[in-house]
C-alpha atoms as a PDB file:
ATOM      1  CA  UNK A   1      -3.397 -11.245   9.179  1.00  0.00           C
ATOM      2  CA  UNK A   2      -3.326  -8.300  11.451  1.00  0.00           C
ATOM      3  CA  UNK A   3      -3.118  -4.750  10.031  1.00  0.00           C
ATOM      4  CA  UNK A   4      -0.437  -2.118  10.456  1.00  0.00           C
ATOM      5  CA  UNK A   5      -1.064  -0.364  14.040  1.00  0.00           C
ATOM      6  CA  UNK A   6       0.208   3.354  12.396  1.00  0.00           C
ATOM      7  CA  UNK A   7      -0.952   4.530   8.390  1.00  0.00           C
ATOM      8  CA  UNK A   8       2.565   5.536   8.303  1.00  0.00           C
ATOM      9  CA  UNK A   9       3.976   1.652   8.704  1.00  0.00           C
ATOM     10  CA  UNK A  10       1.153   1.198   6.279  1.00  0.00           C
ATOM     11  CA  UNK A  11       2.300   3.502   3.996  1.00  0.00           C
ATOM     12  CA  UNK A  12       5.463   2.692   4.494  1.00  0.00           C
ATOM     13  CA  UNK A  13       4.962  -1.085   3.325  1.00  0.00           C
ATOM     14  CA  UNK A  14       3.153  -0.160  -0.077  1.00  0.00           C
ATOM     15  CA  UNK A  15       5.567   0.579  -3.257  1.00  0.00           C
ATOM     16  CA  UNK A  16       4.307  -0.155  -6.803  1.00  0.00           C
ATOM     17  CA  UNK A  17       6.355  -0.093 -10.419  1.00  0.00           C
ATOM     18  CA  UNK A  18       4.589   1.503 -12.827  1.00  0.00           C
ATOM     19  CA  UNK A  19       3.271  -1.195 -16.029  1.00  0.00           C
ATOM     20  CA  UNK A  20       1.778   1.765 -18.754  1.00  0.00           C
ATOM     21  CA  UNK A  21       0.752   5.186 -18.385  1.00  0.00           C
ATOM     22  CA  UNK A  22      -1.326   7.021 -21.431  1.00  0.00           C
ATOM     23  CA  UNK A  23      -3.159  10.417 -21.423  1.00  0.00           C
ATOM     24  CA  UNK A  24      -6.534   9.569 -22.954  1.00  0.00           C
ATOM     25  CA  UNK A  25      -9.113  12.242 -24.566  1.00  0.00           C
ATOM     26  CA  UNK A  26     -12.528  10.428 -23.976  1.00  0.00           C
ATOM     27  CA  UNK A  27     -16.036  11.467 -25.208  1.00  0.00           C
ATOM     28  CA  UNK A  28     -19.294  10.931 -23.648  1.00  0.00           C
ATOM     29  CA  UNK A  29     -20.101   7.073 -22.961  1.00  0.00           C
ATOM     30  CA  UNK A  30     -16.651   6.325 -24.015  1.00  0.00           C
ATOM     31  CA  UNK A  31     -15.736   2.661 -21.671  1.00  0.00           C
ATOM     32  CA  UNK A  32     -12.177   2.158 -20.341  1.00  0.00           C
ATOM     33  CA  UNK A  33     -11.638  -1.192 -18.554  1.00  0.00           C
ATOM     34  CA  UNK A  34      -9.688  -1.431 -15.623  1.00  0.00           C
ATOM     35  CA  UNK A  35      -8.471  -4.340 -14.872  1.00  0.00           C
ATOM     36  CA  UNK A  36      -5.914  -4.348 -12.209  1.00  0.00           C
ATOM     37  CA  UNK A  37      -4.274  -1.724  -9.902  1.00  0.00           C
ATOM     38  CA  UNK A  38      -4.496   1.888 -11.296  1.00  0.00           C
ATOM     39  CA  UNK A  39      -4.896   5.423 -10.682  1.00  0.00           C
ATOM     40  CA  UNK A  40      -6.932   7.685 -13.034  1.00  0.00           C
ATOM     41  CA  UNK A  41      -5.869  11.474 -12.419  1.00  0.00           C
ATOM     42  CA  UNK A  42      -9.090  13.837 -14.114  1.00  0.00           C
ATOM     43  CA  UNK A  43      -7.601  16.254 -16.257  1.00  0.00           C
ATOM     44  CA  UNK A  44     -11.064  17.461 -17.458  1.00  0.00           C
ATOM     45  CA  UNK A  45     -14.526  16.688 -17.670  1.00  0.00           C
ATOM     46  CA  UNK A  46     -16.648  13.698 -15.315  1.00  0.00           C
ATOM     47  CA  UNK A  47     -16.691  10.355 -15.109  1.00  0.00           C
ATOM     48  CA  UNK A  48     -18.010   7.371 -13.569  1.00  0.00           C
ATOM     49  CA  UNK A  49     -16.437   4.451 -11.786  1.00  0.00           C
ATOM     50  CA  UNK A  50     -17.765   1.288 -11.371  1.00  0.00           C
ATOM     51  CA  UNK A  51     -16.223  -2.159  -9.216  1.00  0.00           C
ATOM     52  CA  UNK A  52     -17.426  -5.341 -10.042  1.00  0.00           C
ATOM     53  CA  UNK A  53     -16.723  -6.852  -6.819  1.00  0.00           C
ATOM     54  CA  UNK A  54     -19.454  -8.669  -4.611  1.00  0.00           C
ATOM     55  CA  UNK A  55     -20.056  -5.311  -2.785  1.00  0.00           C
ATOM     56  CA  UNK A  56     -20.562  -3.430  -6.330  1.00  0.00           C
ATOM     57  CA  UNK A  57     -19.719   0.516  -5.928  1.00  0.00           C
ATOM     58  CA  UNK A  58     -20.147   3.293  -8.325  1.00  0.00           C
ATOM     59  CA  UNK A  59     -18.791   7.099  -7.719  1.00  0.00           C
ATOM     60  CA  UNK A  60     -18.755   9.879  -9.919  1.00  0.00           C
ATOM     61  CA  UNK A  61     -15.179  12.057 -10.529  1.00  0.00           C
ATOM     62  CA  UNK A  62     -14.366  15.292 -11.674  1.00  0.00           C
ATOM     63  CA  UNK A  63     -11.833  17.375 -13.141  1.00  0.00           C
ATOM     64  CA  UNK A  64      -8.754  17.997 -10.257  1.00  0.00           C
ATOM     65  CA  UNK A  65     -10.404  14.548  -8.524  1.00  0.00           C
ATOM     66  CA  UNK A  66      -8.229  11.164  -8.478  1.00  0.00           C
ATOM     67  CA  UNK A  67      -9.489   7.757  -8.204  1.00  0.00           C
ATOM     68  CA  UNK A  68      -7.117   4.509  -6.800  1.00  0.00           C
ATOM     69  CA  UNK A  69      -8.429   1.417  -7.918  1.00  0.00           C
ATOM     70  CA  UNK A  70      -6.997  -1.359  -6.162  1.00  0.00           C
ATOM     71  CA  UNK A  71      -6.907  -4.481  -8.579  1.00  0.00           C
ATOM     72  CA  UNK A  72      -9.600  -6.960  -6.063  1.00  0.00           C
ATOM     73  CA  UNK A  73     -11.845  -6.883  -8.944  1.00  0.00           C
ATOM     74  CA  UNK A  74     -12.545  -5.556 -12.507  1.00  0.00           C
ATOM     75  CA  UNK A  75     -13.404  -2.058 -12.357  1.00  0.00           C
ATOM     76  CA  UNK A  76     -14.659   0.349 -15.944  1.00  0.00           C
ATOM     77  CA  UNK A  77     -14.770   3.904 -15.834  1.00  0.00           C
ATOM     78  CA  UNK A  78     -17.509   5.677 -18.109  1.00  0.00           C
ATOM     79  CA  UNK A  79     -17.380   9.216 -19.138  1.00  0.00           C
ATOM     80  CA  UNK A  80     -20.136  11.347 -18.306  1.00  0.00           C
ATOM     81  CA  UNK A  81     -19.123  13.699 -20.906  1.00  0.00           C
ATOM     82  CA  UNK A  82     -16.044  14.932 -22.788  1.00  0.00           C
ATOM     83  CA  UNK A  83     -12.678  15.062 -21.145  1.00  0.00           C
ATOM     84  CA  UNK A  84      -9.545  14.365 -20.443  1.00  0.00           C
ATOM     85  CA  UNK A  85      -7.869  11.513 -17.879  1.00  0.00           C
ATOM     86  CA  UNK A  86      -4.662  10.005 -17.205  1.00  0.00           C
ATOM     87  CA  UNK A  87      -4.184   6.375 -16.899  1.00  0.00           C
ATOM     88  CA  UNK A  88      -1.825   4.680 -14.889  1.00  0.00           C
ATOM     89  CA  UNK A  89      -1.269   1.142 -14.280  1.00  0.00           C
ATOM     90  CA  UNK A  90       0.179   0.061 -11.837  1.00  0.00           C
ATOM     91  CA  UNK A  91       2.152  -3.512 -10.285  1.00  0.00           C
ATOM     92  CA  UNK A  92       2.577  -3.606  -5.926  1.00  0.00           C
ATOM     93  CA  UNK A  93       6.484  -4.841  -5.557  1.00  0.00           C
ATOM     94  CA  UNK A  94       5.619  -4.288  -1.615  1.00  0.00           C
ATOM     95  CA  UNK A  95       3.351  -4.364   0.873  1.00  0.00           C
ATOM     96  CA  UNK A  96       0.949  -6.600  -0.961  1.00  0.00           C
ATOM     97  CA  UNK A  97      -1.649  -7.256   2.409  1.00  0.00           C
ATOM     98  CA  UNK A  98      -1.801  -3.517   2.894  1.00  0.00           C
ATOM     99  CA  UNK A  99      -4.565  -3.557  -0.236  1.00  0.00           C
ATOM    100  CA  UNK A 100      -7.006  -6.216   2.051  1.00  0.00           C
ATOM    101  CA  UNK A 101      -7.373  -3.096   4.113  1.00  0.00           C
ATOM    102  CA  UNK A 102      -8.797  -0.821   1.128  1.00  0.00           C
ATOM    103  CA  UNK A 103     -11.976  -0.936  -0.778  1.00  0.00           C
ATOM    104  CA  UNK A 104     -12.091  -1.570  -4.239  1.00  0.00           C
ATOM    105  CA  UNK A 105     -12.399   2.227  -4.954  1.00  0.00           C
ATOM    106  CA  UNK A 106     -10.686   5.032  -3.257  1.00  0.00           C
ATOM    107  CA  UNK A 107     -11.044   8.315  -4.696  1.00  0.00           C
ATOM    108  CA  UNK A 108     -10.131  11.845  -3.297  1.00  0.00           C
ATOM    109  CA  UNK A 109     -11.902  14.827  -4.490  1.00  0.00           C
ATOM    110  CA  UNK A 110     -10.231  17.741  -5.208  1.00  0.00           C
ATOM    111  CA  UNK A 111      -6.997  16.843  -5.282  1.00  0.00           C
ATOM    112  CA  UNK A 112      -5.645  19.756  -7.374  1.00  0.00           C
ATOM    113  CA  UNK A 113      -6.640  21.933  -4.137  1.00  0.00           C
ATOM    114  CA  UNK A 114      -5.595  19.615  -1.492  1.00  0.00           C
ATOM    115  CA  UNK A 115      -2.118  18.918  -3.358  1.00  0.00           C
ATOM    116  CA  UNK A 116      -1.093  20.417  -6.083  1.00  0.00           C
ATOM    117  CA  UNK A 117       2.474  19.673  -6.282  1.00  0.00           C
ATOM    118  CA  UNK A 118       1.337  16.043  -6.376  1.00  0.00           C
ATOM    119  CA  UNK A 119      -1.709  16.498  -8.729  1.00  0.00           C
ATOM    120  CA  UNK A 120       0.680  18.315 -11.229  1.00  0.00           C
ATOM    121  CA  UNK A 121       2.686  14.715 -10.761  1.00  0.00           C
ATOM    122  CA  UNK A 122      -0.193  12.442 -11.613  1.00  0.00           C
ATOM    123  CA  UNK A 123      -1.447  14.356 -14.379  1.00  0.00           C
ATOM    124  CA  UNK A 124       1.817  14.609 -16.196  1.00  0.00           C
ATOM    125  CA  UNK A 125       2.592  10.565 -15.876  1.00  0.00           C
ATOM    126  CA  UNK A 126       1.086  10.217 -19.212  1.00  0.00           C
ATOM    127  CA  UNK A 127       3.012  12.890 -21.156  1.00  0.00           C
ATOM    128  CA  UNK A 128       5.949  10.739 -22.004  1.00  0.00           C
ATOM    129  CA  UNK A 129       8.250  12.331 -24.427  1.00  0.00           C
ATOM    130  CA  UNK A 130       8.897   8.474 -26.133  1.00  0.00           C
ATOM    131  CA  UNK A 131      12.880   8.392 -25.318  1.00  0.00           C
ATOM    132  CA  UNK A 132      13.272   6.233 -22.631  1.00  0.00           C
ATOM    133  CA  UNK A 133      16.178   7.167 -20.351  1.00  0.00           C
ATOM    134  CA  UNK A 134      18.308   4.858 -17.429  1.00  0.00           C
ATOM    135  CA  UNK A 135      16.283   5.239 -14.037  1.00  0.00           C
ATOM    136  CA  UNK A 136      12.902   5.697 -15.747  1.00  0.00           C
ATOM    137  CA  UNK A 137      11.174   2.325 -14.347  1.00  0.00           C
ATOM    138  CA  UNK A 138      12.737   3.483 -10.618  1.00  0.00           C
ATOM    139  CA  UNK A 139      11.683   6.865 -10.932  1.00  0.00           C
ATOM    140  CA  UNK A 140       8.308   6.450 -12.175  1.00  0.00           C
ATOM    141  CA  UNK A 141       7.200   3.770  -9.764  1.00  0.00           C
ATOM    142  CA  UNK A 142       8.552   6.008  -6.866  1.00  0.00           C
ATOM    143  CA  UNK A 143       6.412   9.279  -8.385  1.00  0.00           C
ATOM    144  CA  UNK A 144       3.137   6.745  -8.933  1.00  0.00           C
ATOM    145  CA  UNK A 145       3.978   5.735  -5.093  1.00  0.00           C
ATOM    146  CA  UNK A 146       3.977   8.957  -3.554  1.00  0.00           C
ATOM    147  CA  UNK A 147       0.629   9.307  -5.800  1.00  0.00           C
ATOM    148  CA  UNK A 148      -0.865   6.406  -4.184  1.00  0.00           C
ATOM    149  CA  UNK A 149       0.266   7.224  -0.667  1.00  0.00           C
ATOM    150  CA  UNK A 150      -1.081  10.672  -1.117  1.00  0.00           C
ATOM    151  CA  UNK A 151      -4.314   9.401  -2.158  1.00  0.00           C
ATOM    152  CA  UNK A 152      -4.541   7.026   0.323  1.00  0.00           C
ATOM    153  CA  UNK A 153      -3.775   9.635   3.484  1.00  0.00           C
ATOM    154  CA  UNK A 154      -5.987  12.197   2.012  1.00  0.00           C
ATOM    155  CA  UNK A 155      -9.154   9.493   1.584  1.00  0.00           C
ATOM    156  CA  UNK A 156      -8.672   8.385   5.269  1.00  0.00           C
ATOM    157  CA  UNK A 157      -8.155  11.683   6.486  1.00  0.00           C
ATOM    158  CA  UNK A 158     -11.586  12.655   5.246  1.00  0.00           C
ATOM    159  CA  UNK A 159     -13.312  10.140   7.419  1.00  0.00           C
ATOM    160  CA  UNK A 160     -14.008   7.731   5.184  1.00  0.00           C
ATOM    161  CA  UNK A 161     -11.675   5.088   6.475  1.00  0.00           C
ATOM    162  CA  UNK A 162     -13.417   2.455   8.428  1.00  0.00           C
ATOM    163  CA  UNK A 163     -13.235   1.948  11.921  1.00  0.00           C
ATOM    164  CA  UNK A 164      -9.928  -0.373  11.936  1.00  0.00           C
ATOM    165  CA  UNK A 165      -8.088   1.665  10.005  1.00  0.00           C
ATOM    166  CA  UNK A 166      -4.588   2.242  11.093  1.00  0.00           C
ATOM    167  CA  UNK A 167      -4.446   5.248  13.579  1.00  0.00           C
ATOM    168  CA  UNK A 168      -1.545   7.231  14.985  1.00  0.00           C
ATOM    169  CA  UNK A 169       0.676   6.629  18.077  1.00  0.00           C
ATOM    170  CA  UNK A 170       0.472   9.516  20.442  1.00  0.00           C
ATOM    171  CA  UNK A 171       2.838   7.867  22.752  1.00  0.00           C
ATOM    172  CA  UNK A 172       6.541   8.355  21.704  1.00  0.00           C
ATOM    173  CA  UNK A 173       7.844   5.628  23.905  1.00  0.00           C
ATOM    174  CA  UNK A 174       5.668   3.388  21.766  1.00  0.00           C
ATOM    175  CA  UNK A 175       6.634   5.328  19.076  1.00  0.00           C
ATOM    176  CA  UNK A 176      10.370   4.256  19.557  1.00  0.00           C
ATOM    177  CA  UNK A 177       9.209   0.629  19.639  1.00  0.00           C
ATOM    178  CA  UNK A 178       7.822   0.513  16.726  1.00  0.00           C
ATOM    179  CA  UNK A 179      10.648   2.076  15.355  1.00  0.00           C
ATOM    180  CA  UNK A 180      13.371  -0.183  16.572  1.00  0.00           C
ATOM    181  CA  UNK A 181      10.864  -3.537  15.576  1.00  0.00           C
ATOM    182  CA  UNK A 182      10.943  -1.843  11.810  1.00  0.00           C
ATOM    183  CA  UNK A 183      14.119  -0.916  11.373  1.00  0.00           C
ATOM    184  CA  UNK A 184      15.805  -4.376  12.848  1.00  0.00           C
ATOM    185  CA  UNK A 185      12.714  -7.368  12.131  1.00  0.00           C
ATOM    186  CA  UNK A 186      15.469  -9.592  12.274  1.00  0.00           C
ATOM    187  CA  UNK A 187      16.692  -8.830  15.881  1.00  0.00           C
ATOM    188  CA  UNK A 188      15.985 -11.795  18.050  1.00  0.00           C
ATOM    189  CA  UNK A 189      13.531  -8.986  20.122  1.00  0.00           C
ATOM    190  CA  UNK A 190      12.141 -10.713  23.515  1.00  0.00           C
ATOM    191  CA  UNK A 191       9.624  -8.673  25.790  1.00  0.00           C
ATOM    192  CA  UNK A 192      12.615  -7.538  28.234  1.00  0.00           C
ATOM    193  CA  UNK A 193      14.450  -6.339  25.255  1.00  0.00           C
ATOM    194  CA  UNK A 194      11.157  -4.218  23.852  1.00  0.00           C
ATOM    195  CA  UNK A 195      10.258  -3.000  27.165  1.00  0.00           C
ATOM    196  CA  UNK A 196      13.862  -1.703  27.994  1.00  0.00           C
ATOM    197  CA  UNK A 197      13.905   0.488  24.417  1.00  0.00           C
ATOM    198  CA  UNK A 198      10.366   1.666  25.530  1.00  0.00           C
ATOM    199  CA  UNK A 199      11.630   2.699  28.868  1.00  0.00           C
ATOM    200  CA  UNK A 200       9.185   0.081  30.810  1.00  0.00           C
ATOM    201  CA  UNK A 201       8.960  -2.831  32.859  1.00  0.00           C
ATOM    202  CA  UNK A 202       7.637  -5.353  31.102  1.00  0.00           C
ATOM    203  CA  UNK A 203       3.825  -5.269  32.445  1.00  0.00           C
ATOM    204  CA  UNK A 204       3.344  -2.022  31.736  1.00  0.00           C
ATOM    205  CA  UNK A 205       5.217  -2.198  28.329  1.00  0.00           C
ATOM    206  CA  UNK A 206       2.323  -5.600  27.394  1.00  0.00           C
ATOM    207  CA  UNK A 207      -0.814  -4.151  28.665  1.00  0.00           C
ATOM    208  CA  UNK A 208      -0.017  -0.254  26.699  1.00  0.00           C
ATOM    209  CA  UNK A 209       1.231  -2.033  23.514  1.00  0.00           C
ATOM    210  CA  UNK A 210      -2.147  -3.633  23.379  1.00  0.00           C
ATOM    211  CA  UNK A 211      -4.175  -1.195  24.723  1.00  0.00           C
ATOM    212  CA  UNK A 212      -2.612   1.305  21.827  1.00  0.00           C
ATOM    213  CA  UNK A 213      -2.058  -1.374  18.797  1.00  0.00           C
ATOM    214  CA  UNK A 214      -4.620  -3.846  19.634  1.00  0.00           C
ATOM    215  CA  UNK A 215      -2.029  -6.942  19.177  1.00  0.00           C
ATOM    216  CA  UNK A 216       0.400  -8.386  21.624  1.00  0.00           C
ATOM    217  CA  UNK A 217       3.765  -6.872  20.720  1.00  0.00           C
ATOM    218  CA  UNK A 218       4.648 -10.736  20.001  1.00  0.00           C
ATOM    219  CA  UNK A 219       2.133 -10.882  16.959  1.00  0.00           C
ATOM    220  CA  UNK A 220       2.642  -7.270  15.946  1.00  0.00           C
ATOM    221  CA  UNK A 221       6.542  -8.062  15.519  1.00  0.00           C
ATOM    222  CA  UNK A 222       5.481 -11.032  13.580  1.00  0.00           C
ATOM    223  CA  UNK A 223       3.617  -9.195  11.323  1.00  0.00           C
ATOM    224  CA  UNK A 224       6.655  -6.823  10.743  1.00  0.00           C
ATOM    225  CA  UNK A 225       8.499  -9.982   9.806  1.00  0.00           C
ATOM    226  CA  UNK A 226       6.556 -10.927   7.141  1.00  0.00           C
ATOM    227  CA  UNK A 227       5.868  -7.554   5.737  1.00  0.00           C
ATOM    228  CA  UNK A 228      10.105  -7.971   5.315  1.00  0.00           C
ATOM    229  CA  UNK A 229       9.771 -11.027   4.048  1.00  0.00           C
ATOM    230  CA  UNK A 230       7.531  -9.844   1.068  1.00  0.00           C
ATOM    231  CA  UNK A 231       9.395  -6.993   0.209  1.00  0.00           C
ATOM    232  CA  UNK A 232      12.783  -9.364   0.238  1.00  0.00           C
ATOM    233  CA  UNK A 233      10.792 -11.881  -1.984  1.00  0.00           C
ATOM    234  CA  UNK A 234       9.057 -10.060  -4.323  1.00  0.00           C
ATOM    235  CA  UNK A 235      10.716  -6.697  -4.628  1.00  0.00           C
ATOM    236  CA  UNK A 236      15.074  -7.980  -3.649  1.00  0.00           C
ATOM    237  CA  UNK A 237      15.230 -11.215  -5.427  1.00  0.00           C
ATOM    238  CA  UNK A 238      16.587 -12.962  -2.292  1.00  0.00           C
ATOM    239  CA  UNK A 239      16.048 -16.746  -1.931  1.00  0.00           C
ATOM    240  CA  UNK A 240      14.126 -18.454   0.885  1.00  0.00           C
ATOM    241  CA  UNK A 241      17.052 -19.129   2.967  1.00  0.00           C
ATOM    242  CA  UNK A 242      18.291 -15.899   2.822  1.00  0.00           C
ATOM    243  CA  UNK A 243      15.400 -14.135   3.689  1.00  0.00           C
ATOM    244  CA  UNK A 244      14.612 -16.635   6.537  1.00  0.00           C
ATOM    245  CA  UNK A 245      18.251 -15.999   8.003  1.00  0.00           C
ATOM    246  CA  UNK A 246      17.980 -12.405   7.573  1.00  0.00           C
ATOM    247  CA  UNK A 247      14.920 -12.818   9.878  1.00  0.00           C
ATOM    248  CA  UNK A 248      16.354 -14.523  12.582  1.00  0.00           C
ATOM    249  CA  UNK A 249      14.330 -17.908  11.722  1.00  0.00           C
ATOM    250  CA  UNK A 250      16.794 -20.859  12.465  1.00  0.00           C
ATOM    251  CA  UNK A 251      16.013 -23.118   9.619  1.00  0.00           C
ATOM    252  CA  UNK A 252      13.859 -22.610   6.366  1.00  0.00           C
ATOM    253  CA  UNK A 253      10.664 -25.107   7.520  1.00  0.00           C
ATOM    254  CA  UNK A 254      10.501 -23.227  10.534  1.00  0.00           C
ATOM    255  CA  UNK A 255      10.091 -19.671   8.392  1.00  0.00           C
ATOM    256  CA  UNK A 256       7.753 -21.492   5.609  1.00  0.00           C
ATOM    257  CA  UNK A 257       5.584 -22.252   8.138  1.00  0.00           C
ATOM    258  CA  UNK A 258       5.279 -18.525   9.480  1.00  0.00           C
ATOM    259  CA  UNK A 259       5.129 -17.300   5.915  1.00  0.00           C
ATOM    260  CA  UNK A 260       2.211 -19.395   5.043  1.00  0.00           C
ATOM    261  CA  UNK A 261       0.044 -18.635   8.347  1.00  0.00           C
ATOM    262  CA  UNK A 262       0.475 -14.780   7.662  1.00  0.00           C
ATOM    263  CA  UNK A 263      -0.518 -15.104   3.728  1.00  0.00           C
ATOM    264  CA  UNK A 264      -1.694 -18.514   2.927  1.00  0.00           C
ATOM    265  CA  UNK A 265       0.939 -19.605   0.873  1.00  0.00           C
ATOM    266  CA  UNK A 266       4.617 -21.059   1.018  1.00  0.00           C
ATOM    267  CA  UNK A 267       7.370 -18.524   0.171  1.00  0.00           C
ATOM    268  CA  UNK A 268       8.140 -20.013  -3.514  1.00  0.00           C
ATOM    269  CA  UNK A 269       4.266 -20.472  -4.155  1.00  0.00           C
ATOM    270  CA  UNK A 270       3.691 -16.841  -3.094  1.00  0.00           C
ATOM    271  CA  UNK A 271       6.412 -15.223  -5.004  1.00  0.00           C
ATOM    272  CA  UNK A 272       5.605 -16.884  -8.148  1.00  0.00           C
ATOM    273  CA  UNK A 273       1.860 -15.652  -7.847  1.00  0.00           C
ATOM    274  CA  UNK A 274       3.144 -12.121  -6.841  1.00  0.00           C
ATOM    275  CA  UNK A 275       5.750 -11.911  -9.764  1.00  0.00           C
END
């Protein structure tokens, strides 16, 4: 599966719904497990984090820090010495191969300097008042999402992002490509077509698509595809069919087959594994 060519189609494809959030007053050695996607904001005091993955990491955090954990493996944070964190654990609706691109632990230090708005956000998602309201399940997930996506620019913006990480387009004619591909997956693009809203010919269009995104625009657009499919799936409730029509596929088989090249699994076998 090839990656996203910009981190803002990358960011773009990751949404999560938030499962619990708690504010936690820890003491020294105190173990918290973390078992699947979270973020843990540090409202005072240091900690420890530990992935369990075949390429074990540990970090240490501090007070203002946040750390993203992204569910590959078990992770358990131990406190260095009294504190205060916040919890939050979280469920992807979207954007599910995004996380292949991530290590196990991302964690930005300083976050309380870098952004405070958004550190003021992460350390108040466990301070719930316990009366639940309409729109709280949307409106949390869409807070703990712009945590995430935060997180995630501010780690790779601080060079630790490995060498394939998704990079910006410099050249706005590509720019508009991309654009167009996004907003309409299901347009029946061809090469002419792509190279006409780029204002190319067609040779030129190929060899700086590839040259700037690393993929033929062919494989890039069929990537785009199934990062719609997932999100149709998983996060819209639509049913095979729909989502293969809505993609311009001509018959179901012929979109199954796509769909299970891209993430290894028939569209009924992976939604019932993402739900």
């Amino acid at each position: 599966m090839r990656a996203p060519a910009t981190l803002d189609e990358l960011l773009s494809t990751l949404e999560w719904q938030v499962d619990a959030s708690r504010r936690e007053v820890v003491r020294p050695g105190a173990r918290i497990a973390l078992p699947g996607p979270a973020f843990v904001y540090m409202v005072a005091g240091s900690v420890r984090v530990r992935s369990t993955g075949p390429q074990s990491t540990s970090f240490a955090y501090d007070a203002g820090d946040v750390v993203f954990h992204t569910g590959r493996h078990d992770a358990e944070l131990t406190s260095v010495d009294a504190g205060e964190i916040v919890v939050t654990e979280l469920r992807p609706t979207a954007g599910f191969h995004a996380l292949d691109l991530l290590p196990d632990l991302l964690g930005v230090q300083r976050l309380a300097d870098l952004d405070p708005g958004v550190a003021l956000l992460a350390s108040r998602m466990g301070c719930g008042t316990g009366v639940r309201r309409a729109g709280d399940r949307v409106i949390c997930g869409r807070i703990a999402t712009t945590i995430v996506a935060v997180a995630i620019r501010a780690w790779a913006e601080g060079d630790c992002a490995p060498e394939n990480w998704p990079v910006g387009v410099d050249d706005p004619f590509l720019g508009r490509v991309l654009d167009a591909m996004h907003a309409n997956p299901g347009h029946p693009w061809t090469l002419r077509d792509l190279a006409a809203v780029g204002a190319m010919s067609r040779t030129t269009f190929a060899e700086r698509f590839r040259e700037q995104i690393g993929q033929s625009p062919a494989s890039y657009l069929a990537q785009v595809r199934m990062d719609a499919a997932m999100t149709y799936l998983a996060q819209d409730g639509l049913t095979v069919s729909e989502t293969a029509r809505l993609l311009g596929y001509e018959s179901d088989a012929g979109f199954s087959r796509a769909f299970r090249r891209h993430t290894g699994a028939v569209p009924s076998v992976w939604r019932q594994r993402a739900s």
